[in-house]
Protein backbone atom coordinates (compact mmCIF):
# COMPACT_ATOMS: atom_id res chain seq x y z
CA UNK A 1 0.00 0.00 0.00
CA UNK A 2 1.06 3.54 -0.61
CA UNK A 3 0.36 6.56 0.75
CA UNK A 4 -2.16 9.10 -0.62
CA UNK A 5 -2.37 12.58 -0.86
CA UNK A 6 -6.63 13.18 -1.19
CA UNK A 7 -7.47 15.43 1.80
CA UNK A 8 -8.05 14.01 5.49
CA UNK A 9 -11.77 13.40 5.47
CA UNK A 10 -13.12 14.58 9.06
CA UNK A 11 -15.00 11.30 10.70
CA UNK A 12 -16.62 13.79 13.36
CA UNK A 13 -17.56 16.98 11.50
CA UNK A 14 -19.02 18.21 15.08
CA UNK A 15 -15.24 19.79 15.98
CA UNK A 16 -14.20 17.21 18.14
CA UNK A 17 -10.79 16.69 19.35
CA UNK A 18 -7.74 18.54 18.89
CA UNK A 19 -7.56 21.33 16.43
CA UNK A 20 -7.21 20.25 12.56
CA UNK A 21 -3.49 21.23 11.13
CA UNK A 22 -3.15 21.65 7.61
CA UNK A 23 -1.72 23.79 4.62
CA UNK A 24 -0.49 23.33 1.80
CA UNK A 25 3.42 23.08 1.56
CA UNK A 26 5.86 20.78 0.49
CA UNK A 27 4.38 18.83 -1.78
CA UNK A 28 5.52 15.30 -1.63
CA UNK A 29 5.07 12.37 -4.40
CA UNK A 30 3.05 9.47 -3.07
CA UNK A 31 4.42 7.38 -5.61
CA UNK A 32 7.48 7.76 -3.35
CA UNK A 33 6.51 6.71 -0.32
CA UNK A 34 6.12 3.24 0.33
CA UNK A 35 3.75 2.85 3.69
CA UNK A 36 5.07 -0.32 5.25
CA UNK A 37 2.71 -1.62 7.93
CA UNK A 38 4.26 -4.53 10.24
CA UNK A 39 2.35 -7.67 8.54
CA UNK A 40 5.35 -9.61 9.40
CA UNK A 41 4.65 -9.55 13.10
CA UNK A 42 0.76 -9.18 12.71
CA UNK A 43 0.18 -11.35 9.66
CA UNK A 44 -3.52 -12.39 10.49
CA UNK A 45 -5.61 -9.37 10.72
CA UNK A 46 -7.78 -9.60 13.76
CA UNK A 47 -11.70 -9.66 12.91
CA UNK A 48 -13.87 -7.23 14.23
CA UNK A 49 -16.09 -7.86 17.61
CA UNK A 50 -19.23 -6.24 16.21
CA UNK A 51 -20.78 -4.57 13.48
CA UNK A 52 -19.46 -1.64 14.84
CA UNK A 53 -16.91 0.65 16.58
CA UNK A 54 -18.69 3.02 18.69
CA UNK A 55 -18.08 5.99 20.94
CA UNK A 56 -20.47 7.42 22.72
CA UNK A 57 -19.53 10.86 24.76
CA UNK A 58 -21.35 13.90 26.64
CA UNK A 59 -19.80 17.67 25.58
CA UNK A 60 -19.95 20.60 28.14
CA UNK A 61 -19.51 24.10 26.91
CA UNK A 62 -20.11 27.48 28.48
CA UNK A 63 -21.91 30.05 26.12
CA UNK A 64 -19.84 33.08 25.63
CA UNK A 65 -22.59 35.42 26.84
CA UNK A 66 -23.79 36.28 30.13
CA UNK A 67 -27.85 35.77 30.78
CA UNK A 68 -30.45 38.07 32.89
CA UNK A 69 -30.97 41.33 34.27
CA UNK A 70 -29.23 44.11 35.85
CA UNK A 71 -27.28 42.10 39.18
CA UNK A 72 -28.95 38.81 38.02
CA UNK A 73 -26.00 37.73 35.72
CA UNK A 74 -24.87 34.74 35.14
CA UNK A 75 -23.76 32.40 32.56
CA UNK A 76 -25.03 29.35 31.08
CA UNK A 77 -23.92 25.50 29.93
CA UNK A 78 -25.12 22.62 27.75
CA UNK A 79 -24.67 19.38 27.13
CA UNK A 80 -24.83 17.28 24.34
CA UNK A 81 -24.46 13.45 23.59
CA UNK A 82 -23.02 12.87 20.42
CA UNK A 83 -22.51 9.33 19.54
CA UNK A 84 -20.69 7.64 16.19
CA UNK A 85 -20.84 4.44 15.02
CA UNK A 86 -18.16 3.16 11.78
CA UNK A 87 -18.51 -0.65 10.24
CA UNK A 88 -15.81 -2.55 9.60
CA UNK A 89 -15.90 -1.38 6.13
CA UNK A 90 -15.32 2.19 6.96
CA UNK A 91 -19.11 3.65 6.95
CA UNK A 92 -19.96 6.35 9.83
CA UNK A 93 -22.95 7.26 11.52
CA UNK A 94 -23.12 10.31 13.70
CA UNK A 95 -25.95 11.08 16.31
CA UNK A 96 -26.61 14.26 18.54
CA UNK A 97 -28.54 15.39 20.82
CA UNK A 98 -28.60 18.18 22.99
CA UNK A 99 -29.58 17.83 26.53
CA UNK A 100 -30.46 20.78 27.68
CA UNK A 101 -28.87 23.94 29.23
CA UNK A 102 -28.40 25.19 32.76
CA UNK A 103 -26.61 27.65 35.01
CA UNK A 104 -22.90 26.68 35.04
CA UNK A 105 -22.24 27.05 39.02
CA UNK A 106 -23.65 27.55 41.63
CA UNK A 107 -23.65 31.64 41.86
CA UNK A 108 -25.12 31.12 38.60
CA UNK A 109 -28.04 29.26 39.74
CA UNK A 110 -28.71 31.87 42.25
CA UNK A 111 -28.71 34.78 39.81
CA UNK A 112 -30.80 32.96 37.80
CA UNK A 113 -33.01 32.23 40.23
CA UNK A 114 -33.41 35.90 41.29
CA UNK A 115 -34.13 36.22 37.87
CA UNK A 116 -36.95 34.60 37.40
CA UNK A 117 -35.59 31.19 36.62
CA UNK A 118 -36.64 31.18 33.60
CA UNK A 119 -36.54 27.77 31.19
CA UNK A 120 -35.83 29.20 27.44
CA UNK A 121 -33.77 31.94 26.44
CA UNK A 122 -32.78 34.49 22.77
CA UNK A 123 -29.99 36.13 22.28
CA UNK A 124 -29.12 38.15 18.67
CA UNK A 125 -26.16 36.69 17.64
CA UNK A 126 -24.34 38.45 14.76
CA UNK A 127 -27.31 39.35 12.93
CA UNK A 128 -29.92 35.92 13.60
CA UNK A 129 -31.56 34.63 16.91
CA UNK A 130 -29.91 32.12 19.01
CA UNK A 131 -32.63 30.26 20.93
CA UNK A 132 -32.05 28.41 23.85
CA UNK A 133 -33.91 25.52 26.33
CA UNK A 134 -33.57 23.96 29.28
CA UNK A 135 -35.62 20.87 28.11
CA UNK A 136 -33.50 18.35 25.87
CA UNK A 137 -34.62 18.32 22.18
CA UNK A 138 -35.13 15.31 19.88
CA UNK A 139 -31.66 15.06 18.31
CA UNK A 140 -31.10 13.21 15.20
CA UNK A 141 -28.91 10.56 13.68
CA UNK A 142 -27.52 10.84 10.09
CA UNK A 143 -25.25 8.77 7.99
CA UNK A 144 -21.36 10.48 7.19
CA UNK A 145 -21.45 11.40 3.54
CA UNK A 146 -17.57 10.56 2.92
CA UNK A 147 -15.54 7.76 1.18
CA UNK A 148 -15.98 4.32 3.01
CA UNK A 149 -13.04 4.30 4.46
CA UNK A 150 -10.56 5.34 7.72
CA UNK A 151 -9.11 8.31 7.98
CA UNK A 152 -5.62 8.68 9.89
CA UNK A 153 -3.00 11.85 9.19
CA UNK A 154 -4.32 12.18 5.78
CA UNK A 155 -4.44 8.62 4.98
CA UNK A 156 -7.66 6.11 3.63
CA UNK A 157 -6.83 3.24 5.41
CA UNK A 158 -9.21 -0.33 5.06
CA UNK A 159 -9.71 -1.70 8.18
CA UNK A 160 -7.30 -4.60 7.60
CA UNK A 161 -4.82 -1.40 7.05
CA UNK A 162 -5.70 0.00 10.06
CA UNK A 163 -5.13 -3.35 11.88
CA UNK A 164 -1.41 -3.51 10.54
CA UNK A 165 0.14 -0.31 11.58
CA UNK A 166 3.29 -0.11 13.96
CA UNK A 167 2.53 -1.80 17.48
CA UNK A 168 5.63 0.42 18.09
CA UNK A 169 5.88 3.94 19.30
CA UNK A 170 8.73 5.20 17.46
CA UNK A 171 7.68 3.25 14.29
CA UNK A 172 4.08 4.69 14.99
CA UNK A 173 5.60 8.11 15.13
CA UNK A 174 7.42 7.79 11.85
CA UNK A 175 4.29 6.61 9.66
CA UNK A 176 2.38 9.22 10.84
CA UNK A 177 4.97 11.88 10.09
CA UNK A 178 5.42 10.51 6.47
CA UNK A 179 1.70 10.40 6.48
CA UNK A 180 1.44 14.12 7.09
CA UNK A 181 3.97 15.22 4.80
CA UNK A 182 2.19 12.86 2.03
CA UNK A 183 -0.88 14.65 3.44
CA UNK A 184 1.11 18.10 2.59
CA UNK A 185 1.32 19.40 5.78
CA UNK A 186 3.35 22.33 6.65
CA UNK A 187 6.89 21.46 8.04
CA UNK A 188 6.19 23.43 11.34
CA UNK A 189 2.45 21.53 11.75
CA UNK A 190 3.59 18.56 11.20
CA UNK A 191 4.26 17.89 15.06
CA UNK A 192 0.92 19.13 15.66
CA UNK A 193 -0.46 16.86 13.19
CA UNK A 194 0.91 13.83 14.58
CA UNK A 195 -0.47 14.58 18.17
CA UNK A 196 -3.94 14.68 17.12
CA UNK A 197 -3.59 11.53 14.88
CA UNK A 198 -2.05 9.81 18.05
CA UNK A 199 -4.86 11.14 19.68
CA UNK A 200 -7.57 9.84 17.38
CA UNK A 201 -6.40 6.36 17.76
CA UNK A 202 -7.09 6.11 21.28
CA UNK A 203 -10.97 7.04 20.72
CA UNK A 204 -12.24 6.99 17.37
CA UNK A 205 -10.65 4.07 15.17
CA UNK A 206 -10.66 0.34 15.78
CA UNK A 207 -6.95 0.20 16.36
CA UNK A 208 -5.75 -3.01 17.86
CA UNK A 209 -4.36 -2.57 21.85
CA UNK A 210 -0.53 -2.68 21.12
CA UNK A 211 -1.08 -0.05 18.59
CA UNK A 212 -3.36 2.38 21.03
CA UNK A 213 -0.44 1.66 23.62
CA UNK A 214 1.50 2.81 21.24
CA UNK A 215 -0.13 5.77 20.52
CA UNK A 216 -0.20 6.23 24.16
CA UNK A 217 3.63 5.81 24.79
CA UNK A 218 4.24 7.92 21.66
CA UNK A 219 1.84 11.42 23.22
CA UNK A 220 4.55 12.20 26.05
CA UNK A 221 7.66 12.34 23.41
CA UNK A 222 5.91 15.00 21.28
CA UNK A 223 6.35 18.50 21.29
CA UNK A 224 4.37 20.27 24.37
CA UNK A 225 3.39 16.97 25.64
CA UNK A 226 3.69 16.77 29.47
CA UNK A 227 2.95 14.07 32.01
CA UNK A 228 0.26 15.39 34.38
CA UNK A 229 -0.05 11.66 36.59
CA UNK A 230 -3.20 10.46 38.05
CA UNK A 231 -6.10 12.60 36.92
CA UNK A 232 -10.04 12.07 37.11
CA UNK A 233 -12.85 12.80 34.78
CA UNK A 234 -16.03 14.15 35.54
CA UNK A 235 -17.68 10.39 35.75
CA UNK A 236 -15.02 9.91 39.04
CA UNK A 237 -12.67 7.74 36.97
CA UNK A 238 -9.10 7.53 36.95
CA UNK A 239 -6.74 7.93 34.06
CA UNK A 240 -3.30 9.32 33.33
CA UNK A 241 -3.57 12.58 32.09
CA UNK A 242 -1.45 14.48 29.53
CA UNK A 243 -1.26 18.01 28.93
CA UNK A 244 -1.11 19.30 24.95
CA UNK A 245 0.35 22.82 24.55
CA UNK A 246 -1.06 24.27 21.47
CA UNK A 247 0.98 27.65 21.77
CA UNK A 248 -0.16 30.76 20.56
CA UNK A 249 -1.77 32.04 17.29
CA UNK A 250 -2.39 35.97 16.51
CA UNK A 251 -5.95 36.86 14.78
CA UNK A 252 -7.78 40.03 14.34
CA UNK A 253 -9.43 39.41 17.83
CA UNK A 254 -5.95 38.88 19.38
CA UNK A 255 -3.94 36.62 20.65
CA UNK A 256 -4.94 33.32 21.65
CA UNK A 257 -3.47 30.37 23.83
CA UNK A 258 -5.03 26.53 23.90
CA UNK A 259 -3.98 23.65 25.65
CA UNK A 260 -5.41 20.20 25.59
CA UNK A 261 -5.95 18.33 28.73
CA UNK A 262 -6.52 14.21 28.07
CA UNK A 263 -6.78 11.56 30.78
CA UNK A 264 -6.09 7.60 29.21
CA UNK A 265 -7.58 4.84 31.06
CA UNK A 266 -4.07 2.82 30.61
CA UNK A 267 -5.51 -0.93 31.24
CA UNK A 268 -7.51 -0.18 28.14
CA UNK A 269 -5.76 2.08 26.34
CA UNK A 270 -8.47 4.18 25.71
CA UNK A 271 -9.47 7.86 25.75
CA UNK A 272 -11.72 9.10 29.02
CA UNK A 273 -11.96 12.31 28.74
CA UNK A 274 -10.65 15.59 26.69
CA UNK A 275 -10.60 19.17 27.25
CA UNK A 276 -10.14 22.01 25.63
CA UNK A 277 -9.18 25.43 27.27
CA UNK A 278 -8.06 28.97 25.50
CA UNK A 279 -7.91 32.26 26.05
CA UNK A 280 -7.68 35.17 24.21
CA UNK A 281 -5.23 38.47 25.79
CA UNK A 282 -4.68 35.92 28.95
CA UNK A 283 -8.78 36.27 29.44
CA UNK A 284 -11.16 33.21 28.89
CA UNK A 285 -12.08 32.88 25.56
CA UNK A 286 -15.02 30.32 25.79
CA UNK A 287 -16.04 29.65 22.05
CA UNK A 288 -13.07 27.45 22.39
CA UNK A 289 -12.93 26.23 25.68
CA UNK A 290 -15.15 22.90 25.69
CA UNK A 291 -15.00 19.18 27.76
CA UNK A 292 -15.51 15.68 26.13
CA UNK A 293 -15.96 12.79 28.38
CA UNK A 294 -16.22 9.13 26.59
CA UNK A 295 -19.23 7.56 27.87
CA UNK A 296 -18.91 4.28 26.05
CA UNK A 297 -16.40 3.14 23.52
CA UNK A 298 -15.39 -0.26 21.99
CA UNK A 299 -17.25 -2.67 19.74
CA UNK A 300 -21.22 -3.13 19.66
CA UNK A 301 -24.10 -4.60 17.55
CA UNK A 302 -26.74 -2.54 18.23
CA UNK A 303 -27.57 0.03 15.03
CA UNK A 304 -27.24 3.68 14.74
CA UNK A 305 -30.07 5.54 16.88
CA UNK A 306 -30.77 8.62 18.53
CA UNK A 307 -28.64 9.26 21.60
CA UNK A 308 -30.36 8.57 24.29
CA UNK A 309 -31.37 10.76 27.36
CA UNK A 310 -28.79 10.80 29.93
């Protein structure tokens, strides 16, 4: 198999997970590269354990705005389940729904109370009306329209790819850098590319174990990676958490700082929980600050449906 250069196809067009890197820059010829997955130590590919690799998880965001009257300020939060489900063959299925929204603290819930407590709320939002409830809505589910296939630091992979990719870290490390650069990625986003690829195999892709621990070894040796030990998520579960220093971009709006916290449940090798926090001029800048913690992941046969009420 060789690599190809078509552009990463996004398997959770909801803006999960770290941020997308990507521009175009050295151009590399995928006639070139020769991806050579370890069949030699993995020759049998391992069948799936259901018709499909799922993740379930429950988002958190703060709205940017504050809500109520004169002293009665206070800020608000949703939730929102949003499930996917990918076959063996490389089809996705994404499901939503929101849950609802409510003050974010406790001071909150006073102000709001004082306010009236009121259950649905409008705000103008750059010209149209943002409307907002405190009663879940219906949600939806809705099949990905995108090539059948996996998507990994640029790269289609088949799932019997998928199944044969370095069990090492440092071999990991190097496919997914030659992926990137097939991918034409940016010299200096390269890193950054890699990190969020390593990422995605510990929650989204039907990777085998040795290749998620992999993934896992392979986080702390990238650039603004950092060991933060024993962490919990908001379910009470423990995990090893890593820290992910995005750095600092300048816009129009100013300049803005992002880090990525993850915590890995290490027996499994699989993702628990990921956050998201910026700030723009050292102040919070919640349009990107956001949690993700992974209800459910790993191999079912039940069908696509509507998430569930929590």
């Amino acid at each position: 198999m060789k690599f190809v250069t078509t552009p990463a196809r996004s398997l959770i067009a909801l803006g999960l997970g770290l941020a997308t890197v990507g521009a175009m820059a050295l151009p590399v010829s995928a006639d070139t590269l020769n991806l050579r997955l370890t069949a030699a130590t993995r020759s049998a590919t391992a069948p799936a354990q259901g018709a499909y690799w799922h993740t379930k998880m429950l988002r958190t965001a703060t709205f940017p705005w504050q809500f109520g009257k004169g002293t009665n300020r206070y800020r608000l939060e949703q939730q929102r389940v949003i499930e996917m489900w990918t076959s063996p063959d490389g089809k996705v299925w994404v499901g939503q729904r929101n849950l609802g929204v409510h003050p974010k603290s406790a001071a909150d819930e006073e102000a709001w109370r004082r306010d009236g407590s009121p259950a649905t709320w409008k705000r103008a939002v750059n010209g149209s009306t943002v409307s907002l409830s405190s009663e879940p809505d219906k949600g939806g589910v809705f099949p990905v329209k995108a090539p059948a296939t996996f998507s990994l630091a640029g790269q289609r992979l088949s799932y019997e790819q998928l199944q044969k990719l370095p069990a090492d870290a440092a071999g990991l490390k190097t496919w997914l850098e030659k992926a990137a650069r097939a991918a034409k990625v940016n010299a200096d986003a390269v890193d950054g590319y890699v990190t969020q690829a390593l990422t995605t195999l510990l929650r989204d892709l039907p990777a085998p174990k040795e290749v998620r621990a992999s993934a896992y070894k392979a986080l702390p040796t990238m650039p603004g990676v950092r060991s933060l030990g024993a962490s919990k998520d908001s379910q009470g579960r423990t995990g090893e958490g890593l820290s992910v220093d995005h750095g600092r971009t300048r816009q129009k709006a100013g300049t803005i700082a992002s880090t990525t916290e993850l915590i890995v449940d290490t027996d499994a090798m699989l993702l628990l929980a990921e956050s998201l926090t910026s700030t723009i001029n050292g102040k919070p800048f919640l349009d990107k600050t956001w949690t993700e913690t992974v209800l459910q992941v790993g191999w079912t046969d039940d069908k696509p449906s509507v998430p569930a009420l929590q």
